[in-house]
Protein backbone atom coordinates (compact mmCIF):
# COMPACT_ATOMS: atom_id res chain seq x y z
CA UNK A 1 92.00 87.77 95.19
CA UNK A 2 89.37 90.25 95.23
CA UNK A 3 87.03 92.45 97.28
CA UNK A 4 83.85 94.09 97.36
CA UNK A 5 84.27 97.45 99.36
CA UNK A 6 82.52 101.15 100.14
CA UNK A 7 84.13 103.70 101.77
CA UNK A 8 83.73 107.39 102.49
CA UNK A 9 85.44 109.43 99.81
CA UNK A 10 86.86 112.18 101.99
CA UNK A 11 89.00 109.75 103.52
CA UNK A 12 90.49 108.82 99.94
CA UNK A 13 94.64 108.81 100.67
CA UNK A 14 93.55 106.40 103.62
CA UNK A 15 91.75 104.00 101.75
CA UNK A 16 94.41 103.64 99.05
CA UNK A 17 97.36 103.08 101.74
CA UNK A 18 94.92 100.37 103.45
CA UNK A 19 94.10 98.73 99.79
CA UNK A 20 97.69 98.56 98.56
CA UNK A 21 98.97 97.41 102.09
CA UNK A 22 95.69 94.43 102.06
CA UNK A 23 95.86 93.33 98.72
CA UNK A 24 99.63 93.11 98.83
CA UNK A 25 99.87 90.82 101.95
CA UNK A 26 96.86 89.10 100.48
CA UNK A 27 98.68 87.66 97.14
CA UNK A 28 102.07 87.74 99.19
CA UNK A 29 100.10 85.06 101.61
CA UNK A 30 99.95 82.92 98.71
CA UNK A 31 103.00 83.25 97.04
CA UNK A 32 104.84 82.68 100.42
CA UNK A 33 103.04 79.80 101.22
CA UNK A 34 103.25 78.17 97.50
CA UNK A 35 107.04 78.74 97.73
CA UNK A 36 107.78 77.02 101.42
CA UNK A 37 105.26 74.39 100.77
CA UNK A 38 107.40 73.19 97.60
CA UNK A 39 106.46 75.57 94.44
CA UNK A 40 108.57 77.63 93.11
CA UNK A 41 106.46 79.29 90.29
CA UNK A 42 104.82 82.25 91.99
CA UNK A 43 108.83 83.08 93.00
CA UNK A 44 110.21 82.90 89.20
CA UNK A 45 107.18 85.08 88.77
CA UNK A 46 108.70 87.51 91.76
CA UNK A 47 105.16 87.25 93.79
CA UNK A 48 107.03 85.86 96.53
CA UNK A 49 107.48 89.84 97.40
CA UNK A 50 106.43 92.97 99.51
CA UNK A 51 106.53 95.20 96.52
CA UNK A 52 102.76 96.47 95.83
CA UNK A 53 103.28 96.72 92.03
CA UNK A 54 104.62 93.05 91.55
CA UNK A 55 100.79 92.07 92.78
CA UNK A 56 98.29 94.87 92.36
CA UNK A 57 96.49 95.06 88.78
CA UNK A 58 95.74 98.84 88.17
CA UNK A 59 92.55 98.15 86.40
CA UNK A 60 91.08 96.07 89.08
CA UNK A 61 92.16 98.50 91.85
CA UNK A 62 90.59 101.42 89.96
CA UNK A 63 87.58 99.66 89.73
CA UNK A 64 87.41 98.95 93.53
CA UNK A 65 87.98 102.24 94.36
CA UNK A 66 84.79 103.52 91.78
CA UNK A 67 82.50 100.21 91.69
CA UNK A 68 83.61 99.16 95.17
CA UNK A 69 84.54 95.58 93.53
CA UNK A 70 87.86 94.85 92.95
CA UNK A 71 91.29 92.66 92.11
CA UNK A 72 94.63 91.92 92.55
CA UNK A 73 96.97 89.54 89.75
CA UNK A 74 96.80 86.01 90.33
CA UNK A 75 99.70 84.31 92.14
CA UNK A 76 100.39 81.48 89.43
CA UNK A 77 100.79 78.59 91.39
CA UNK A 78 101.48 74.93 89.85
CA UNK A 79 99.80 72.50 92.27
CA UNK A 80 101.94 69.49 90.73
CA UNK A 81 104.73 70.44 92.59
CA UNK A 82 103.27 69.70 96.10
CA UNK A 83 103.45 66.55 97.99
CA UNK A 84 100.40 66.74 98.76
CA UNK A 85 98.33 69.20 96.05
CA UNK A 86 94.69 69.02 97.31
CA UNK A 87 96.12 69.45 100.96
CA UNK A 88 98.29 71.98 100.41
CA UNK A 89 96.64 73.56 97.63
CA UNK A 90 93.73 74.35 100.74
CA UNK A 91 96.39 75.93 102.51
CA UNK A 92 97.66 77.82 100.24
CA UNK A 93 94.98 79.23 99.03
CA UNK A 94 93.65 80.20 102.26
CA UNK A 95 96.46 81.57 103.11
CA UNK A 96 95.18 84.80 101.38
CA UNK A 97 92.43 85.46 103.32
CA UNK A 98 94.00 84.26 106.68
CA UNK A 99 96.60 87.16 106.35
CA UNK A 100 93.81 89.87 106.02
CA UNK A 101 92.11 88.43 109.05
CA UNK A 102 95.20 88.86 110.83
CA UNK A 103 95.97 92.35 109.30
CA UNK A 104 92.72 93.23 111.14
CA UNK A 105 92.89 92.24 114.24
CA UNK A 106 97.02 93.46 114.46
CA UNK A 107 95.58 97.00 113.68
CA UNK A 108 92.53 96.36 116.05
CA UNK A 109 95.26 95.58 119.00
CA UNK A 110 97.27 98.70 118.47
CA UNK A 111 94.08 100.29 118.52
CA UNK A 112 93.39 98.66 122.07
CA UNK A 113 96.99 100.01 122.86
CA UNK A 114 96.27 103.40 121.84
CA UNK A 115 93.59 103.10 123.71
CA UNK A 116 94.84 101.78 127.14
CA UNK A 117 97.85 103.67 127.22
CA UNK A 118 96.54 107.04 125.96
CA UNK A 119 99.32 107.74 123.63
CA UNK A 120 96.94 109.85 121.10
CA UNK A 121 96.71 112.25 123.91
CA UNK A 122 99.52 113.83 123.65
CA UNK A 123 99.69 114.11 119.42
CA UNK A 124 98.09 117.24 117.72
CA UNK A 125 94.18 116.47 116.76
CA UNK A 126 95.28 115.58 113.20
CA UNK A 127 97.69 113.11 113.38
CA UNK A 128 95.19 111.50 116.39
CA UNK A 129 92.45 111.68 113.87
CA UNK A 130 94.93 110.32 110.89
CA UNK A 131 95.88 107.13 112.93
CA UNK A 132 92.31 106.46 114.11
CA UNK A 133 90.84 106.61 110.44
CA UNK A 134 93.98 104.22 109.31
CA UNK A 135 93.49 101.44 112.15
CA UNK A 136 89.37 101.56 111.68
CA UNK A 137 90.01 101.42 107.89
CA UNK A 138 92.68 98.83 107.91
CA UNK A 139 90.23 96.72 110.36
CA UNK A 140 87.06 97.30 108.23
CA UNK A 141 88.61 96.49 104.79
CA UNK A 142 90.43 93.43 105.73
CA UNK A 143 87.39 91.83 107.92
CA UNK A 144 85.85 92.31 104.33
CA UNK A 145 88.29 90.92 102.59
CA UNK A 146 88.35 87.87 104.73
CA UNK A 147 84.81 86.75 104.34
CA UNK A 148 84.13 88.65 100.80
CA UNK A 149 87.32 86.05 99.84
CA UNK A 150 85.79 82.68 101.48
CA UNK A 151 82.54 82.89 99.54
CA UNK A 152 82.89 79.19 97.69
CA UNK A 153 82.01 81.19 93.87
CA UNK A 154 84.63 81.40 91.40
CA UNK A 155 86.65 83.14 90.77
CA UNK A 156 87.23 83.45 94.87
CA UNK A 157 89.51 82.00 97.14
CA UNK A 158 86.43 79.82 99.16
CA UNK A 159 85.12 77.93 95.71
CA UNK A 160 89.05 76.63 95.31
CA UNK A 161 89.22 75.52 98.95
CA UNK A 162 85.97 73.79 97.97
CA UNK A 163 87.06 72.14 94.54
CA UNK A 164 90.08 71.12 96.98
CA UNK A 165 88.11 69.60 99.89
CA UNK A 166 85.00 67.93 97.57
CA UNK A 167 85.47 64.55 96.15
CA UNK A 168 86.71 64.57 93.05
CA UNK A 169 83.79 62.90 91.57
CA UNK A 170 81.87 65.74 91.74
CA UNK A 171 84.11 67.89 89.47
CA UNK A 172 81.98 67.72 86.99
CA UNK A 173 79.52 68.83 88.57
CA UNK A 174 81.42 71.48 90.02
CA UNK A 175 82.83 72.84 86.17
CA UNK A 176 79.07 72.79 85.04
CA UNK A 177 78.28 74.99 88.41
CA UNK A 178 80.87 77.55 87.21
CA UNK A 179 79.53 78.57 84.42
CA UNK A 180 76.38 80.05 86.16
CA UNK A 181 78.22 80.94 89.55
CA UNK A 182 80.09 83.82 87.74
CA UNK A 183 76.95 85.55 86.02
CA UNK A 184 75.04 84.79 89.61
CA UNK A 185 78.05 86.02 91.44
CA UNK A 186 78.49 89.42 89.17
CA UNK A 187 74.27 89.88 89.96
CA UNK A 188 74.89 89.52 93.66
CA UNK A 189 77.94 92.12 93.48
CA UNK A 190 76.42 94.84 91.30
CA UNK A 191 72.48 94.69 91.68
CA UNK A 192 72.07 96.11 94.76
CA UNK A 193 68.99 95.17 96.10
CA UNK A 194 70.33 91.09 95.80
CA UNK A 195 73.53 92.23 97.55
CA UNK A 196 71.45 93.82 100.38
CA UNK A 197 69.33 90.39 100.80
CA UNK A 198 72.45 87.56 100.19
CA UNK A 199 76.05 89.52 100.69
CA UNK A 200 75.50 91.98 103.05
CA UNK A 201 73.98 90.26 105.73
CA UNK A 202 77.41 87.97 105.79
CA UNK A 203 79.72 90.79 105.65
CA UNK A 204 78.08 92.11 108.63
CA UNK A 205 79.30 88.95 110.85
CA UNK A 206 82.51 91.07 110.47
CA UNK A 207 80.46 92.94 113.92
CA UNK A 208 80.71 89.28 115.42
CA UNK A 209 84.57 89.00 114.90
CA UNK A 210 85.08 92.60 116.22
CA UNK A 211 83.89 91.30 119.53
CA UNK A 212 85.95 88.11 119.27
CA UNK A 213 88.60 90.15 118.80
CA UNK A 214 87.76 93.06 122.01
CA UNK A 215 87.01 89.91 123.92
CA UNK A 216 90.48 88.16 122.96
CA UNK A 217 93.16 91.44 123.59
CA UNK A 218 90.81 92.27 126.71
CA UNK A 219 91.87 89.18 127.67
CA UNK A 220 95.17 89.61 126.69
CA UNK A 221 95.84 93.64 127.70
CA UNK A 222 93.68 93.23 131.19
CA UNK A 223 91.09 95.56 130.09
């Protein structure tokens, strides 16, 4: 649904390529999912789609590109339709941040191909230079967007898998913990020296998946 991201500004047609192409596959994940899994409303909404402006909302991506926090729309999504709605409501919501973990580590094998195979060597030094700031941004922002999403505070993806895996005596509880989470959530995102002690130091276990990932396609490449 959202993200919380910094980049350097020089690099700004990248960034908006990798955000449109992220977000998009992010609330397509959902949609997708919702619609095989037996719900139909994100697809009378047309969500179930690959077109960027049927999921991106221009105020939230504007403000992820100058506050570094951001938003896509929603994918509506009626949970009375499932068989099974707490199951599949888990799935379908992390089905979101699944895709940009996979995003990632597609670009970081093509990376590992470039790589290998030396096919930048024979390009001019700008397109070289273009594809390696693409595949390091496209790696970096979804890695984010994977664990910025699974944080279990509204209004993210990981407090839904939550209210879906928690008994359901504890909803209460749970509605009453909501209406602090957001304020204590919107403190954590924009006061920086909180972010630096409580977010940051889990974004950085994006480093530890980076070397699941060179461990995994070494595996897989011989190299």
């Amino acid at each position: 649904m959202g993200g919380l991201l910094f980049y350097d500004w020089s690099t700004l047609p990248f960034i908006i390529l990798v955000l449109v192409l992220s977000f998009t596959i992010h609330e397509f994940a959902h949609a997708y999912s919702a619609y095989k899994l037996g719900d139909s409303t994100a697809y009378q909404f047309g969500r179930v789609s690959l077109n960027p402006m049927v999921h991106l909302d221009l105020f939230g991506t504007i403000m992820l590109l100058i506050a570094g926090f951001g938003w896509a729309k929603p994918v509506p999504v009626n949970r009375g339709n499932f068989k099974n709605p707490r199951l599949m409501g888990i799935i379908v919501t992390a089905a979101g941040p699944l895709s940009n973990l996979i995003l990632a580590f597609i670009s970081f094998f093509i990376f590992a191909l470039f790589q290998k195979y030396g096919w930048l060597n024979g390009m001019s030094k700008g397109s070289a230079s273009a594809i390696l700031i693409f595949l390091q941004l496209m790696i970096q922002t979804n890695l984010t967007l994977f664990l910025f999403n699974l944080i279990p505070i509204p209004p993210l993806d990981g407090y839904r898998i939550i209210q879906d895996l928690v008994d359901l005596r504890y909803t209460e509880s749970l509605q009453k913990f909501e209406q602090w989470a957001s304020v204590i959530f919107l403190l954590v995102v924009f006061v920086r020296p909180l972010r630096q002690v409580t977010l940051d130091p889990y974004l950085n276990l994006s480093g530890d998946i980076i070397r699941m990932f060179s461990t995994t396609i070494g595996w897989i490449l011989g190299i």
